[in-house]
Protein backbone atom coordinates (compact mmCIF):
# COMPACT_ATOMS: atom_id res chain seq x y z
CA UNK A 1 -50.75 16.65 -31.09
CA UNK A 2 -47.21 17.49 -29.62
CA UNK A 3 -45.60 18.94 -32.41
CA UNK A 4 -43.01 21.01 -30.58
CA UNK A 5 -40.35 19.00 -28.39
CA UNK A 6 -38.66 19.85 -24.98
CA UNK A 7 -35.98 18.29 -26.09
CA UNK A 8 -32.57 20.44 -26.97
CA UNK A 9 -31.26 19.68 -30.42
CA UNK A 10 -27.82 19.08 -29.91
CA UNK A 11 -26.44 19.58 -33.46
CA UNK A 12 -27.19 23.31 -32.91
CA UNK A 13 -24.50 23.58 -30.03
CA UNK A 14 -21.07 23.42 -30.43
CA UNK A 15 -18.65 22.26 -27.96
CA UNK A 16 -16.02 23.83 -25.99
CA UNK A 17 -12.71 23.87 -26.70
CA UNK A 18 -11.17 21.50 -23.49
CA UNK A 19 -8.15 23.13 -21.70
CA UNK A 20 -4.97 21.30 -22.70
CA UNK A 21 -2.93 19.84 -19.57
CA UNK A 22 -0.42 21.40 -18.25
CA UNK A 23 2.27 18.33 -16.78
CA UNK A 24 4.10 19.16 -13.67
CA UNK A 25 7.78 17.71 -13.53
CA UNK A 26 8.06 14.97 -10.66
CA UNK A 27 9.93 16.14 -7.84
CA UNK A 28 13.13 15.71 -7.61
CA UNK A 29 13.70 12.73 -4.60
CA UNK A 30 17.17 11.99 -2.81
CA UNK A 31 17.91 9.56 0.02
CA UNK A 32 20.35 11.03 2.72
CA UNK A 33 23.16 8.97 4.37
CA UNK A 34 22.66 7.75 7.65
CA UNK A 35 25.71 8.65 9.62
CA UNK A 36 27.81 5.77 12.03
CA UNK A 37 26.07 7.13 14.99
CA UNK A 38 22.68 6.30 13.19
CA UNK A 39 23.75 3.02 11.90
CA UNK A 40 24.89 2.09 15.04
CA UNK A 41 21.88 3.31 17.47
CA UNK A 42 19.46 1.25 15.16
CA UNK A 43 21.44 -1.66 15.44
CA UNK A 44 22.05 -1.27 19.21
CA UNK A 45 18.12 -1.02 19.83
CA UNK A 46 17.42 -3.97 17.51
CA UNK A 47 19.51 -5.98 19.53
CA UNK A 48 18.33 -5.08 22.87
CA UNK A 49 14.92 -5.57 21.69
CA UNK A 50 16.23 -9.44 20.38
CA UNK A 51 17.77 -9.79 23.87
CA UNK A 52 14.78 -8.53 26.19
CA UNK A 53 12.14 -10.66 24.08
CA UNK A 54 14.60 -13.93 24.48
CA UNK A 55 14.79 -12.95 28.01
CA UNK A 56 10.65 -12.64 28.44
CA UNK A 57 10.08 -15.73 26.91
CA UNK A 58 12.68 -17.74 28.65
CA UNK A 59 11.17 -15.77 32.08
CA UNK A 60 7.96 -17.51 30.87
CA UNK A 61 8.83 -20.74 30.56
CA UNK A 62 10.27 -21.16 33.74
């Protein structure tokens, strides 16, 4: 009946070569120094922060 297929015979093709992989070096990452103003500042608004939400809550209570 059928005597031809549709089918591809796959032992007559011959695969491609895959392209190798080129590896990119990581950048390079450094931290910079906060300076005293910096260090300071952050500190300062952290503790204004600690103060005002003390002060809401205690508003709150009362």
């Amino acid at each position: 009946m059928r005597e031809e297929s549709t089918a591809r015979n796959l032992q007559d093709y011959q695969v491609a070569p895959q392209p190798e992989k080129v590896v990119q070096a990581a950048p390079k990452v450094h931290s910079v120094k906060l300076s005293k103003f910096e260090t300071f500042s952050i500190v300062g608004l952290f503790l204004l922060t600690l103060v005002l939400m003390v002060a809401l809550v205690s508003i709150k209570v009362r």
